[in-house]
C-alpha atoms as a PDB file:
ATOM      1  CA  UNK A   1     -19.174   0.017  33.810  1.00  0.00           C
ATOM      2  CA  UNK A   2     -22.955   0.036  32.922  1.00  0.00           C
ATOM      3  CA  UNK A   3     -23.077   3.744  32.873  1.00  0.00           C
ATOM      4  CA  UNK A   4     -20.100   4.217  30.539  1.00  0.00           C
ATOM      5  CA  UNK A   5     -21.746   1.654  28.515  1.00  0.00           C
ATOM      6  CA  UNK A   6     -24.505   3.406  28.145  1.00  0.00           C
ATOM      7  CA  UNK A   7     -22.909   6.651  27.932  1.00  0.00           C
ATOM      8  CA  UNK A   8     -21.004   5.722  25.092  1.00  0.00           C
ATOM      9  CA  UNK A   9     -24.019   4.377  22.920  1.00  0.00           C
ATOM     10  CA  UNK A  10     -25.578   7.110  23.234  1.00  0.00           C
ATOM     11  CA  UNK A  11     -21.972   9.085  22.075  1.00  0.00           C
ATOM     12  CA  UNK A  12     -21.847   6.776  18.867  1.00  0.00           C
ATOM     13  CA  UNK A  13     -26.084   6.484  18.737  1.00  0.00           C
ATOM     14  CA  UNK A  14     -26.070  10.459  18.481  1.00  0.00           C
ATOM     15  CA  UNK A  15     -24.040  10.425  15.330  1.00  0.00           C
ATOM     16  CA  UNK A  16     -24.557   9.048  11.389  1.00  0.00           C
ATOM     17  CA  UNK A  17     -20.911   8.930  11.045  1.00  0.00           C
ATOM     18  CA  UNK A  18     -19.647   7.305  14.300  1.00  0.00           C
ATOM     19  CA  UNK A  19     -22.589   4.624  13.111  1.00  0.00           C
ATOM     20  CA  UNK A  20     -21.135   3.795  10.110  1.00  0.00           C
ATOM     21  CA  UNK A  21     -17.495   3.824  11.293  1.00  0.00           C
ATOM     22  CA  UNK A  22     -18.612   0.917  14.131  1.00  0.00           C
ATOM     23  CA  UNK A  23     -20.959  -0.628  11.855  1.00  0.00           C
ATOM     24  CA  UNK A  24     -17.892  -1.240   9.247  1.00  0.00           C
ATOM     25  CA  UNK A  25     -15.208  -2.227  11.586  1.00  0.00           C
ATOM     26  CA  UNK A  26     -17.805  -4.911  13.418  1.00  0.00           C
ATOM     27  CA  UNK A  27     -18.841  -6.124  10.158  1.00  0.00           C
ATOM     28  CA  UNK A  28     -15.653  -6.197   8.247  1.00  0.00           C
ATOM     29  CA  UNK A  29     -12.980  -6.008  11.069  1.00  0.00           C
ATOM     30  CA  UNK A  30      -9.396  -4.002  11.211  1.00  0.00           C
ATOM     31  CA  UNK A  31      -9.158  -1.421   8.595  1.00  0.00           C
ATOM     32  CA  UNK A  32      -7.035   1.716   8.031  1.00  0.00           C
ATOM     33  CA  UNK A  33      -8.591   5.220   8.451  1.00  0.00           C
ATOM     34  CA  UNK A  34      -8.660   5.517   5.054  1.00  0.00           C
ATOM     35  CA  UNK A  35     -10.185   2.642   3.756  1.00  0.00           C
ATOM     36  CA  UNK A  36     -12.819   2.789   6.076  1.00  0.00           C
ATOM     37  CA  UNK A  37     -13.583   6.707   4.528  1.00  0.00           C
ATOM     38  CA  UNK A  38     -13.423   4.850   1.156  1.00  0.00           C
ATOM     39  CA  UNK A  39     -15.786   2.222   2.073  1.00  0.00           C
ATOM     40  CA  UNK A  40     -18.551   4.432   3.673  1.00  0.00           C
ATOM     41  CA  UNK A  41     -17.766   7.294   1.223  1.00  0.00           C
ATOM     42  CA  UNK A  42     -17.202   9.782   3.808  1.00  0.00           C
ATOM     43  CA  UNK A  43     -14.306  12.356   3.945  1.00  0.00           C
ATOM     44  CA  UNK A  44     -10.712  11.201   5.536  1.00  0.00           C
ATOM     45  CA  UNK A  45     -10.138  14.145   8.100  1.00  0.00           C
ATOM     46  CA  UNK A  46     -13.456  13.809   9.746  1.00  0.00           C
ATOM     47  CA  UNK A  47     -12.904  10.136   9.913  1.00  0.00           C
ATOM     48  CA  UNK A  48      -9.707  10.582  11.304  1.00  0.00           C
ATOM     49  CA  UNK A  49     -10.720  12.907  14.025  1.00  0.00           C
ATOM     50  CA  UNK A  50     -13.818  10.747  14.816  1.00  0.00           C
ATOM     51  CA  UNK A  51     -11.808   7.984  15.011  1.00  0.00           C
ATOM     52  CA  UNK A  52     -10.010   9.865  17.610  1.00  0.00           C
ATOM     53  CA  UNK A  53     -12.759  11.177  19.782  1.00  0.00           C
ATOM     54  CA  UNK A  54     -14.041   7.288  20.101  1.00  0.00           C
ATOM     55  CA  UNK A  55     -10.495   6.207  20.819  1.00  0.00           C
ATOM     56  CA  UNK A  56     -10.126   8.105  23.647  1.00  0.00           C
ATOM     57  CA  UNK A  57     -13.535   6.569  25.147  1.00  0.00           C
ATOM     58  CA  UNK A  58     -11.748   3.251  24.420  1.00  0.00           C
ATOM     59  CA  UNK A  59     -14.766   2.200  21.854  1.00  0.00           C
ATOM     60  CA  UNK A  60     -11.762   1.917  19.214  1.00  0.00           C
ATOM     61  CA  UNK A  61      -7.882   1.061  18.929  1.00  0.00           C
ATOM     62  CA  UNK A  62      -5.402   1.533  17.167  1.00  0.00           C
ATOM     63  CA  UNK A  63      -2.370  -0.170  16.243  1.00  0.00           C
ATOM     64  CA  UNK A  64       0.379   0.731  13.323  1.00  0.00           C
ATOM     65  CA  UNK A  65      -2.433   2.602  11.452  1.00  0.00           C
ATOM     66  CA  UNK A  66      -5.214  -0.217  11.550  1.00  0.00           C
ATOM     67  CA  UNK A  67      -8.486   0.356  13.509  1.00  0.00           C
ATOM     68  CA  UNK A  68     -10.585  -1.766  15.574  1.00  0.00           C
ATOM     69  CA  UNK A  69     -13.338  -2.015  17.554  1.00  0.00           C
ATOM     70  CA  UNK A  70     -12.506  -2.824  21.728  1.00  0.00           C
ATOM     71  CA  UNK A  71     -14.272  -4.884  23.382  1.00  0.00           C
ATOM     72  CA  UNK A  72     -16.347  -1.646  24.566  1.00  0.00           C
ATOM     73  CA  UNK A  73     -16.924  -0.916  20.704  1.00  0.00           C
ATOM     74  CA  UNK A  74     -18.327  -4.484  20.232  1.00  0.00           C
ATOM     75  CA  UNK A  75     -20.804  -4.641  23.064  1.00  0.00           C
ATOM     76  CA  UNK A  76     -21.712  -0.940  21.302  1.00  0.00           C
ATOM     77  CA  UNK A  77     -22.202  -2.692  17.638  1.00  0.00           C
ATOM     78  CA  UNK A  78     -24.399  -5.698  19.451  1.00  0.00           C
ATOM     79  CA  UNK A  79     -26.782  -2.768  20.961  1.00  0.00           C
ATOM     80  CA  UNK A  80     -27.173  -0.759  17.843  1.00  0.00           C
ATOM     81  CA  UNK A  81     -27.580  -4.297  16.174  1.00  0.00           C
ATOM     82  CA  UNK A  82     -30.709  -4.921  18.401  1.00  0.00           C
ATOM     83  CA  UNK A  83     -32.227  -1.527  17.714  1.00  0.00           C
ATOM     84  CA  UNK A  84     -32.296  -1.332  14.171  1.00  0.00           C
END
């Protein structure tokens, strides 16, 4: 469990994007794909396929179109909370 913990920060750690998608759905909860590319000014598609590569390392869900972090995505936003 430890090691996919650590895997996985270093998976969303290693990229300014997958940062700012955690960062905004620990800070202001569920949000569609597309609001969250609104909010952090990014591009939809690359949200939407980021979105998908964390999914499928459980750090995200997703349920009728609305994101959120798992409880594998929130012990990732407490660590990258501690070192910044």
């Amino acid at each position: 469990m430890e090691e996919d913990l650590a895997s996985n920060i270093g998976f969303i750690m290693g990229n300014k994007q997958r940062q700012r998608i955690v960062q905004v759905l620990g800070s202001k909860g569920k949000m569609a794909s597309e609001k969250i590319a609104k909010v952090e000014h990014l591009p939809l598609l690359p949200v939407k396929k980021l979105l998908e590569e964390m999914a499928k390392r459980k750090i995200v869900s997703e349920e009728g179109g609305v994101w959120c972090l798992t409880e594998s995505g929130l012990e990732i936003e407490k660590e990258m909370k501690k070192r910044t």
